[in-house]
N, C-alpha and C. Protein backbone atom coordinates (compact mmCIF):
# COMPACT_ATOMS: atom_id res chain seq x y z
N UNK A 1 9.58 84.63 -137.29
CA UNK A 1 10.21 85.78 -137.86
C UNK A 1 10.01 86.96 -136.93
N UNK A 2 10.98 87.56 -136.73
CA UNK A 2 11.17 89.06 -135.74
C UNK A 2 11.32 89.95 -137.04
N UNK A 3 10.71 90.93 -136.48
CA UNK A 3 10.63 92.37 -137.61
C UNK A 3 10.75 93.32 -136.55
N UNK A 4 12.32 94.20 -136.27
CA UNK A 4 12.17 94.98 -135.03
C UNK A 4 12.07 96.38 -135.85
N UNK A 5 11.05 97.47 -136.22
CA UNK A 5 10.77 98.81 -136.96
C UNK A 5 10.71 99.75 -135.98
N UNK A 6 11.67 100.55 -136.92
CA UNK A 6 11.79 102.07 -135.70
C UNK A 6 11.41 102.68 -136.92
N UNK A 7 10.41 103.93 -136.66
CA UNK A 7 10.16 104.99 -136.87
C UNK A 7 11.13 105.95 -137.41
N UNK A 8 11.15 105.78 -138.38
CA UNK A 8 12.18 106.98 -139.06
C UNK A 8 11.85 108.02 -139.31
N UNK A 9 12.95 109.33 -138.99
CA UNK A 9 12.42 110.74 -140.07
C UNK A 9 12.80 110.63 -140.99
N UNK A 10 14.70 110.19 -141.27
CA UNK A 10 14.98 109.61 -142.56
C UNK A 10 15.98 108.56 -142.16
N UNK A 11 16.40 107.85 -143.10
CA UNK A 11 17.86 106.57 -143.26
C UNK A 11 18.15 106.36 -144.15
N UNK A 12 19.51 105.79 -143.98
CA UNK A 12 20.05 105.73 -145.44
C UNK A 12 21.16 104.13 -144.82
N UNK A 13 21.43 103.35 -146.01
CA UNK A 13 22.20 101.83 -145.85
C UNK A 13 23.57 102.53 -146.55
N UNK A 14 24.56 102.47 -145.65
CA UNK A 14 25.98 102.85 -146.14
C UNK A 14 26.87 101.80 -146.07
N UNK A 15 27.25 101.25 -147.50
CA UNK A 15 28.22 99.94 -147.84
C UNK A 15 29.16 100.60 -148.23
N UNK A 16 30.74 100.14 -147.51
CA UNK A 16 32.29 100.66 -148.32
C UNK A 16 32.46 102.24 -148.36
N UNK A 17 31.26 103.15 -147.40
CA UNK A 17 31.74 104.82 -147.41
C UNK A 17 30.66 105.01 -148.69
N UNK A 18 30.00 103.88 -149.15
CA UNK A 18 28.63 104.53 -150.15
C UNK A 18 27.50 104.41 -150.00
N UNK A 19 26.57 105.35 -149.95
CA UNK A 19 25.26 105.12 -149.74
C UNK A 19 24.52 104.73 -151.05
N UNK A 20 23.92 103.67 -150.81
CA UNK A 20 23.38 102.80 -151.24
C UNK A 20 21.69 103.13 -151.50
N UNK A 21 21.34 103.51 -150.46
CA UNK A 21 19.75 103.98 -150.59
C UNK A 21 19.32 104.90 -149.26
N UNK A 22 18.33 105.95 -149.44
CA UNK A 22 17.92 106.49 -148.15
C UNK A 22 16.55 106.70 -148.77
N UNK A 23 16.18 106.87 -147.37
CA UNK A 23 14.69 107.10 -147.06
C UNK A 23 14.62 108.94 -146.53
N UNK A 24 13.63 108.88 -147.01
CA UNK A 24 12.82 110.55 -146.20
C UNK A 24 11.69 109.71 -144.57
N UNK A 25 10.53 110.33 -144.61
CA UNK A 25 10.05 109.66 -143.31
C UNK A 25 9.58 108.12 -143.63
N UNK A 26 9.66 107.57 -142.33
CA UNK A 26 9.62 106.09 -143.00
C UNK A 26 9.85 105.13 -141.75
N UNK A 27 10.23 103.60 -141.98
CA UNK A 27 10.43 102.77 -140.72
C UNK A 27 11.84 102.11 -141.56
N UNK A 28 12.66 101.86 -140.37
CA UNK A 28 13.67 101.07 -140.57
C UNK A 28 13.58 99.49 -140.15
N UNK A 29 13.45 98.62 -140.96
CA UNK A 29 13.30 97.29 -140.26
C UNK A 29 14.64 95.89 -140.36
N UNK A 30 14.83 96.04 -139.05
CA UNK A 30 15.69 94.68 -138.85
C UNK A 30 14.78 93.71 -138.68
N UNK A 31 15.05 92.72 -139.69
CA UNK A 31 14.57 91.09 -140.03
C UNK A 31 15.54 90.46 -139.47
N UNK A 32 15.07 88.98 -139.20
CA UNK A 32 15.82 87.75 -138.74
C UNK A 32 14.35 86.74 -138.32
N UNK A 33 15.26 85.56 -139.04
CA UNK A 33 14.12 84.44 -138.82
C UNK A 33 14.93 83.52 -138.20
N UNK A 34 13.28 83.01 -137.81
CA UNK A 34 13.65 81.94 -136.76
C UNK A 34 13.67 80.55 -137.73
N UNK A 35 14.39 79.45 -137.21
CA UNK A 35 14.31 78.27 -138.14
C UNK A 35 12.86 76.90 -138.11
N UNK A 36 12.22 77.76 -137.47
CA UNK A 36 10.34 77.33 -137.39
C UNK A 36 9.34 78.19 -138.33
N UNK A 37 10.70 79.20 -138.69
CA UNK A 37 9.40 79.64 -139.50
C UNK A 37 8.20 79.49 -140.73
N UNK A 38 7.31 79.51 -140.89
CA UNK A 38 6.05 79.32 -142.16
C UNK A 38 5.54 80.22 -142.47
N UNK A 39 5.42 80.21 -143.95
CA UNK A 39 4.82 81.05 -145.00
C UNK A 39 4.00 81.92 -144.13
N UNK A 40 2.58 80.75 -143.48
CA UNK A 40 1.58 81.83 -142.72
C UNK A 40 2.46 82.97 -142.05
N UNK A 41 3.46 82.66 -141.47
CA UNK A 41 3.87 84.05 -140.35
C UNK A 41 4.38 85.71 -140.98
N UNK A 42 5.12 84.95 -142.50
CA UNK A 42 5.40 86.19 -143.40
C UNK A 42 4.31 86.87 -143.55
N UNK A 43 3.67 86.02 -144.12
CA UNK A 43 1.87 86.78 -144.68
C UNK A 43 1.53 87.70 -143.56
N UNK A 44 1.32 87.32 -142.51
CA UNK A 44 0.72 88.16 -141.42
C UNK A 44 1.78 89.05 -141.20
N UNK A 45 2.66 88.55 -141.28
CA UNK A 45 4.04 90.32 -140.85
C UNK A 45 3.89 91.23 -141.47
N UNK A 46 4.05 90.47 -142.94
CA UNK A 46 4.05 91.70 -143.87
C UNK A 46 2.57 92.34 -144.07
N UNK A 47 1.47 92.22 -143.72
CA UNK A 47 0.48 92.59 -142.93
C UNK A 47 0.40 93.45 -142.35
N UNK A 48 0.61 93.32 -140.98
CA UNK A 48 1.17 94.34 -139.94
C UNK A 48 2.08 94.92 -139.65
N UNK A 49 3.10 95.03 -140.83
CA UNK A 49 4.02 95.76 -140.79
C UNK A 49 3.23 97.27 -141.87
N UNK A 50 2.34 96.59 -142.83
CA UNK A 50 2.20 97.59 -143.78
C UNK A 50 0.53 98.10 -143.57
N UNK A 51 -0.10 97.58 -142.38
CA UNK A 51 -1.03 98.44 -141.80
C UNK A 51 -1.12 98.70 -140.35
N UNK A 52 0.21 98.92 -139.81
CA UNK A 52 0.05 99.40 -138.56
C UNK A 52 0.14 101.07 -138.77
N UNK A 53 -0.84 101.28 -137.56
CA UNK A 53 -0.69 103.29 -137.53
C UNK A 53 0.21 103.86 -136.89
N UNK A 54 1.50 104.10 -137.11
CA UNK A 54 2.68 104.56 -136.37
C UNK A 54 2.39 106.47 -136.19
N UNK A 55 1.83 107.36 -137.17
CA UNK A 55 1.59 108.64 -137.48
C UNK A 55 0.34 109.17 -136.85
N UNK A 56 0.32 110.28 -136.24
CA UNK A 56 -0.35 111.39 -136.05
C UNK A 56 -1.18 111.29 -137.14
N UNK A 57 -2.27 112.14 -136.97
CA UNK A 57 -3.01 112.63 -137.95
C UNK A 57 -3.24 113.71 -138.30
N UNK A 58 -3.33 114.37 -139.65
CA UNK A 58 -2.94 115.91 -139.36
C UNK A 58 -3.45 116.63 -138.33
N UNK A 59 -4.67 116.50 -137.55
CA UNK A 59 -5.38 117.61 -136.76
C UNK A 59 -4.55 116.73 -134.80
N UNK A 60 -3.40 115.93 -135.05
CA UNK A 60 -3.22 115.48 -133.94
C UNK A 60 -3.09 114.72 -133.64
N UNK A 61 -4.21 113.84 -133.81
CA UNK A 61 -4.81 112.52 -133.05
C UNK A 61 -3.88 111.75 -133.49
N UNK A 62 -3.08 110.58 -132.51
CA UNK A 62 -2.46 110.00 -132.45
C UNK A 62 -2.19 108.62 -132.86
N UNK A 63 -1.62 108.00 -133.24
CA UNK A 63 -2.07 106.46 -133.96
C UNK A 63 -3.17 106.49 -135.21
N UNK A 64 -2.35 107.34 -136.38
CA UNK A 64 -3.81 107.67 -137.23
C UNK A 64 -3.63 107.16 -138.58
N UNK A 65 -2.15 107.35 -138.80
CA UNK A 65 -1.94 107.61 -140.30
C UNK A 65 -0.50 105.81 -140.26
N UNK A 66 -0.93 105.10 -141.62
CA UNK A 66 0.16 104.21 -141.53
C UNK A 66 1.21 104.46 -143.20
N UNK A 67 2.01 103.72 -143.12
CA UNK A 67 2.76 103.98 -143.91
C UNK A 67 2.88 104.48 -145.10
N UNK A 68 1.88 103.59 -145.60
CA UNK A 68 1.41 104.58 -146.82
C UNK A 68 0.71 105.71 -147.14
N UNK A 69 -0.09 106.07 -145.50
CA UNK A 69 -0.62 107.58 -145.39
C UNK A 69 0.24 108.35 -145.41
N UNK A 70 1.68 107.93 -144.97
CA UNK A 70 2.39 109.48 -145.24
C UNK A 70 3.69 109.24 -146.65
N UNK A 71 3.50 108.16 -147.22
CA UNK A 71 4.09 107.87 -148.50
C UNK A 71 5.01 107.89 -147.85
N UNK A 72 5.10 106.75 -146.90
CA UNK A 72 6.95 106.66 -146.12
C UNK A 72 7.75 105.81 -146.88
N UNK A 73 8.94 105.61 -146.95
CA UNK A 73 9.84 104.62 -147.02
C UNK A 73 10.47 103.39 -146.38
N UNK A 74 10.65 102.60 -146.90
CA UNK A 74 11.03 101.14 -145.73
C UNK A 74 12.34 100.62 -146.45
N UNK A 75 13.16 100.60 -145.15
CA UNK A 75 14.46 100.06 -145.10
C UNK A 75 14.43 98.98 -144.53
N UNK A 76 14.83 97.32 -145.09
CA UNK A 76 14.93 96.68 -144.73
C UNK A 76 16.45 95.52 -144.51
N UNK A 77 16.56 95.13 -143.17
CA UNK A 77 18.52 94.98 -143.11
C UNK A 77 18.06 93.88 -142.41
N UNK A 78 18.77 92.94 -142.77
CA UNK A 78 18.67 91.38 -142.44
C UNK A 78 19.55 91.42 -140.83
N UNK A 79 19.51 90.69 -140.07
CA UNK A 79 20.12 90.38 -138.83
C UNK A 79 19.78 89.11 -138.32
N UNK A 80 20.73 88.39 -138.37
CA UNK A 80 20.06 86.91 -137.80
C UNK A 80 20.06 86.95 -136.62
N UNK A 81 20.86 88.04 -135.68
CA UNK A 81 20.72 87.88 -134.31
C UNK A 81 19.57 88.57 -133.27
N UNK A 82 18.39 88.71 -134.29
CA UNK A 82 17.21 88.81 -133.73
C UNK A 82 16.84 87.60 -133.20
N UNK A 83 17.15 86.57 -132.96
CA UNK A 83 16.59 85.11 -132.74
C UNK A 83 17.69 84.33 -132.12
N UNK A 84 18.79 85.25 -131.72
CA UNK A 84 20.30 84.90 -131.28
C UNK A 84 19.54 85.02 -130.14
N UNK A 85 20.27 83.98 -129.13
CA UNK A 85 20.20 83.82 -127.66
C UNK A 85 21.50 83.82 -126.83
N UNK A 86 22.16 83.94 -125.45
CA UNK A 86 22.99 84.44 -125.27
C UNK A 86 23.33 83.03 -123.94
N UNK A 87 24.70 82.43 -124.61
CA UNK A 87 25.03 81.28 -123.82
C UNK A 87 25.56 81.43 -121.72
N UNK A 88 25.64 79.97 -121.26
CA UNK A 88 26.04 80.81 -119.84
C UNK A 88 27.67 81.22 -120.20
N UNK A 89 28.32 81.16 -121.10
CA UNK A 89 29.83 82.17 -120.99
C UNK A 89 29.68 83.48 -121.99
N UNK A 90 28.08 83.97 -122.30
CA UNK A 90 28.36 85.50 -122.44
C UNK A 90 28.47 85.37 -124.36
N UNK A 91 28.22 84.27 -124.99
CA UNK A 91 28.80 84.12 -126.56
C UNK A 91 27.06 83.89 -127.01
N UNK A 92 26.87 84.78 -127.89
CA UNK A 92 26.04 84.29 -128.95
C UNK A 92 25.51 83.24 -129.40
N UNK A 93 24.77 82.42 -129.16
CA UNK A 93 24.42 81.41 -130.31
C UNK A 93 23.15 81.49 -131.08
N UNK A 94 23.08 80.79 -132.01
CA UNK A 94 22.24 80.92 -133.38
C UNK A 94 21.39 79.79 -133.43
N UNK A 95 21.33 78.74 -132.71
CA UNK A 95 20.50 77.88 -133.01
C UNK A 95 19.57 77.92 -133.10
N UNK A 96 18.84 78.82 -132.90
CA UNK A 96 16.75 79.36 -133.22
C UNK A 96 17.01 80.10 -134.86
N UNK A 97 17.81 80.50 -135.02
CA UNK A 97 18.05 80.88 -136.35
C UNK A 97 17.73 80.04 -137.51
N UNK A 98 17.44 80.58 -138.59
CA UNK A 98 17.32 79.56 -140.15
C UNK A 98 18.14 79.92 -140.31
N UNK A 99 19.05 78.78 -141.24
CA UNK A 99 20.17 78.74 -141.67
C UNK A 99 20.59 79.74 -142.62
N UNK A 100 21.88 79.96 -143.18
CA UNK A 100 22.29 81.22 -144.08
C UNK A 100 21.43 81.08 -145.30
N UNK A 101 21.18 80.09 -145.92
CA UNK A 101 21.17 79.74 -147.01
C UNK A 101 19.05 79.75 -147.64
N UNK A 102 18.82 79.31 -146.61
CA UNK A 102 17.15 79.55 -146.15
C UNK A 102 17.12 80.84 -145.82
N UNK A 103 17.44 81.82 -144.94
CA UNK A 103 17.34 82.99 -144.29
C UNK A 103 17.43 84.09 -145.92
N UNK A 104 18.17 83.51 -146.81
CA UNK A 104 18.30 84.67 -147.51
C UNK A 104 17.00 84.69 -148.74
N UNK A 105 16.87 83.52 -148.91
CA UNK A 105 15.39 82.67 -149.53
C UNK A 105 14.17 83.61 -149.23
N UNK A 106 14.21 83.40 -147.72
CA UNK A 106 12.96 84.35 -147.10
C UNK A 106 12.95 85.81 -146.82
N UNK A 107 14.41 86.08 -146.81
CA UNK A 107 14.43 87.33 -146.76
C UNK A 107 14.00 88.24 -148.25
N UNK A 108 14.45 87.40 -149.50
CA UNK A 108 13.87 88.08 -151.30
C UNK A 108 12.13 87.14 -151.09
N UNK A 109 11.74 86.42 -150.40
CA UNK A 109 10.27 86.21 -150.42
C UNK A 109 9.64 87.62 -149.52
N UNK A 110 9.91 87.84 -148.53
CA UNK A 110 9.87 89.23 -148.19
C UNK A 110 9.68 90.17 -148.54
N UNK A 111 11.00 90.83 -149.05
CA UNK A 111 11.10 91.72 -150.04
C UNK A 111 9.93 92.16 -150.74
N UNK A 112 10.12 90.44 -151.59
CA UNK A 112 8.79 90.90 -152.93
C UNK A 112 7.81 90.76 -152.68
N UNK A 113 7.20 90.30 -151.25
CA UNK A 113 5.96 90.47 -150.82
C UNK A 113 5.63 91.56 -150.79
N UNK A 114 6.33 92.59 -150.04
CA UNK A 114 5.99 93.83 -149.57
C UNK A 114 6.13 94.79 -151.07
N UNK A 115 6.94 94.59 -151.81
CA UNK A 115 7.07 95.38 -152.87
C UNK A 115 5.81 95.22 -153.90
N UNK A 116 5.01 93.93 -153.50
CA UNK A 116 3.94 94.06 -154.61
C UNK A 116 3.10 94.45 -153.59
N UNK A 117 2.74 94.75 -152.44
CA UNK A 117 1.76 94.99 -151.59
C UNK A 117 1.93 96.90 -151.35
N UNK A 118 3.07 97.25 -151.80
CA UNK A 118 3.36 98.51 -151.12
C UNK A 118 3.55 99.06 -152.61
N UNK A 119 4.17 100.34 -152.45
CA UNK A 119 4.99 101.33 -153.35
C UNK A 119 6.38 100.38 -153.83
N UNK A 120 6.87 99.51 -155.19
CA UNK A 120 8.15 98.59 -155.11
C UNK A 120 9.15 100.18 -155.01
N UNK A 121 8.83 101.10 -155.20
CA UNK A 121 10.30 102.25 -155.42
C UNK A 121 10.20 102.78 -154.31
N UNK A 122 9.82 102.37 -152.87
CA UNK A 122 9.98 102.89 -151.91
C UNK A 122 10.08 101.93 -150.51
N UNK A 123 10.72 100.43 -150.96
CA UNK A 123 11.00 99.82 -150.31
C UNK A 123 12.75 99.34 -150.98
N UNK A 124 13.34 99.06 -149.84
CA UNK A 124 14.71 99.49 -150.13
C UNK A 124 14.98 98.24 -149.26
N UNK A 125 16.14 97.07 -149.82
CA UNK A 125 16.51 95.87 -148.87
C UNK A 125 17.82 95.86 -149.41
N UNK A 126 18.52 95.99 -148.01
CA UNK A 126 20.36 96.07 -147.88
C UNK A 126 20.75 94.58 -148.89
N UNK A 127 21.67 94.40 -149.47
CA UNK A 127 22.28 93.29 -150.04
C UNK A 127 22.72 92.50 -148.87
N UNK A 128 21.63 91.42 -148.94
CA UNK A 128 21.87 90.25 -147.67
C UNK A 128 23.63 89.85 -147.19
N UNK A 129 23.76 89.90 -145.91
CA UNK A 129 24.77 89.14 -145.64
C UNK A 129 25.95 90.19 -145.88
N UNK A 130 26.35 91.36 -146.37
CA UNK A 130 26.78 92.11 -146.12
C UNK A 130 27.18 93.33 -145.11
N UNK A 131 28.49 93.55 -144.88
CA UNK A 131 28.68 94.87 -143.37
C UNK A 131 28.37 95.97 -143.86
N UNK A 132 27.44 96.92 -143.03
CA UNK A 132 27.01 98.21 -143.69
C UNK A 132 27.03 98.86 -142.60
N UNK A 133 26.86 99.78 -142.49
CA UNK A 133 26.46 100.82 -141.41
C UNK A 133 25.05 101.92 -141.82
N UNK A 134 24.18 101.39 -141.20
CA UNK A 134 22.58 101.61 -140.88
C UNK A 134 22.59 102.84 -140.50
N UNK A 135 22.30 104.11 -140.59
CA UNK A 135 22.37 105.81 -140.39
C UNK A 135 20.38 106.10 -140.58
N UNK A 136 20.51 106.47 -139.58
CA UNK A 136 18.90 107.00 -139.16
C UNK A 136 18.58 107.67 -138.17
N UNK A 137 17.17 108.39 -138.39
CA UNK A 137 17.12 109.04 -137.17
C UNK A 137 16.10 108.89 -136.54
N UNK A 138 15.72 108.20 -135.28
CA UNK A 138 14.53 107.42 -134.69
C UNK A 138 13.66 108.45 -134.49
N UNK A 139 12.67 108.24 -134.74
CA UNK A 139 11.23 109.70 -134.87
C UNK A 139 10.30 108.82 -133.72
N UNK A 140 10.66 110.06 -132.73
CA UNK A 140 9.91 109.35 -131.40
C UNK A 140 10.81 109.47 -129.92
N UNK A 141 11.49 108.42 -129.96
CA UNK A 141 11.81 107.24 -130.59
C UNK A 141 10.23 106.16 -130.23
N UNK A 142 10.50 105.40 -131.36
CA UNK A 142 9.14 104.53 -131.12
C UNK A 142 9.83 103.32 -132.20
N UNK A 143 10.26 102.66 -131.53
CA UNK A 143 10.25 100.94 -131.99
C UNK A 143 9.10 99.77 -131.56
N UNK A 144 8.71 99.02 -132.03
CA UNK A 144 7.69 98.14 -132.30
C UNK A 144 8.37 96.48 -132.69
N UNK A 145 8.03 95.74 -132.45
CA UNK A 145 8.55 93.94 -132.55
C UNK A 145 7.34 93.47 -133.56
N UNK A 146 7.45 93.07 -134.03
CA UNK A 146 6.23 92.11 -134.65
C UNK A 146 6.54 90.97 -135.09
N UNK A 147 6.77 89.95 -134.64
CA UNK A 147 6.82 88.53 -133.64
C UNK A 147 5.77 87.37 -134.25
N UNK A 148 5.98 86.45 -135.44
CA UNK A 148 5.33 85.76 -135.92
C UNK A 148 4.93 84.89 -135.37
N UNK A 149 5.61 84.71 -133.86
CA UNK A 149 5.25 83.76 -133.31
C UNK A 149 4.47 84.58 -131.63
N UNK A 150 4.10 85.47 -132.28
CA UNK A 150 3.23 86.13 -130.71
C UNK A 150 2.15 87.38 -131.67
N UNK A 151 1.53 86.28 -132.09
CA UNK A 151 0.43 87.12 -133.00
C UNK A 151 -0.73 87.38 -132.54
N UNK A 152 -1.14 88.71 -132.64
CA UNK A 152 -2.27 89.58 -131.84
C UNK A 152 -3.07 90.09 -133.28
């Protein structure tokens, strides 16, 4: 599983010209799994997704405060082409991918991981498999990978 989180000041998931949900400060996370993936790797993501120190601390110091120190918000938007690889004529393919049907499985195991581990009214997940347009504003910018299969 790839979890690519950018640092938000705020975002918001816009389906059909409607916004759907926004965040104040917070991380935006594109998901996509790989089709190797295991339970263990969620556990640990959702882990280090919800105690890494992305924030300052008030007097400065850098790398201080994590998500729930500053009562952020989390946007989460499925992408299977985190795990997309790129053929020799230039086309996409998906074969490291879990299938549609698995991918969306793990994506509501997800979800409700983090929603019983976190704030549930301040985690926000796009309606799988749907076109939206993702509106945010990268604070930093500072993006981060967290890589179930390159665990530190």
């Amino acid at each position: 599983m790839k979890i690519i989180l950018q640092r938000a000041a705020n975002g918001a998931v816009i389906i059909n010209g409607e916004k759907i949900c926004e965040i104040g400060v917070g991380v935006v996370c594109f998901v996509g799994f790989h089709k190797d993936d295991k339970d263990d790797g969620l556990v640990w993501a959702v882990r280090k997704l919800l105690s890494l120190f992305l924030w300052d601390n008030d007097d400065g110091t850098p790398w201080k405060k994590s998500i729930a120190d500053v009562d952020g918000g989390i946007i989460f938007v499925h992408d299977s082409g985190l795990n997309a690889t790129v053929d020799s004529q230039n086309h996409p393919t998906f074969e490291n991918c879990m299938s549609e049907a698995d991918s969306r499985k793990w994506y509501d195991k997800l979800i409700q991981r983090v929603k019983s581990q976190y704030k549930a009214d301040k985690v926000f997940a796009q309606p799988f498999g749907e076109k939206m347009k993702v509106d945010f504003v990268n604070d930093g910018p500072l993006t981060i990978t967290i890589d179930s299969f390159n665990r530190k």
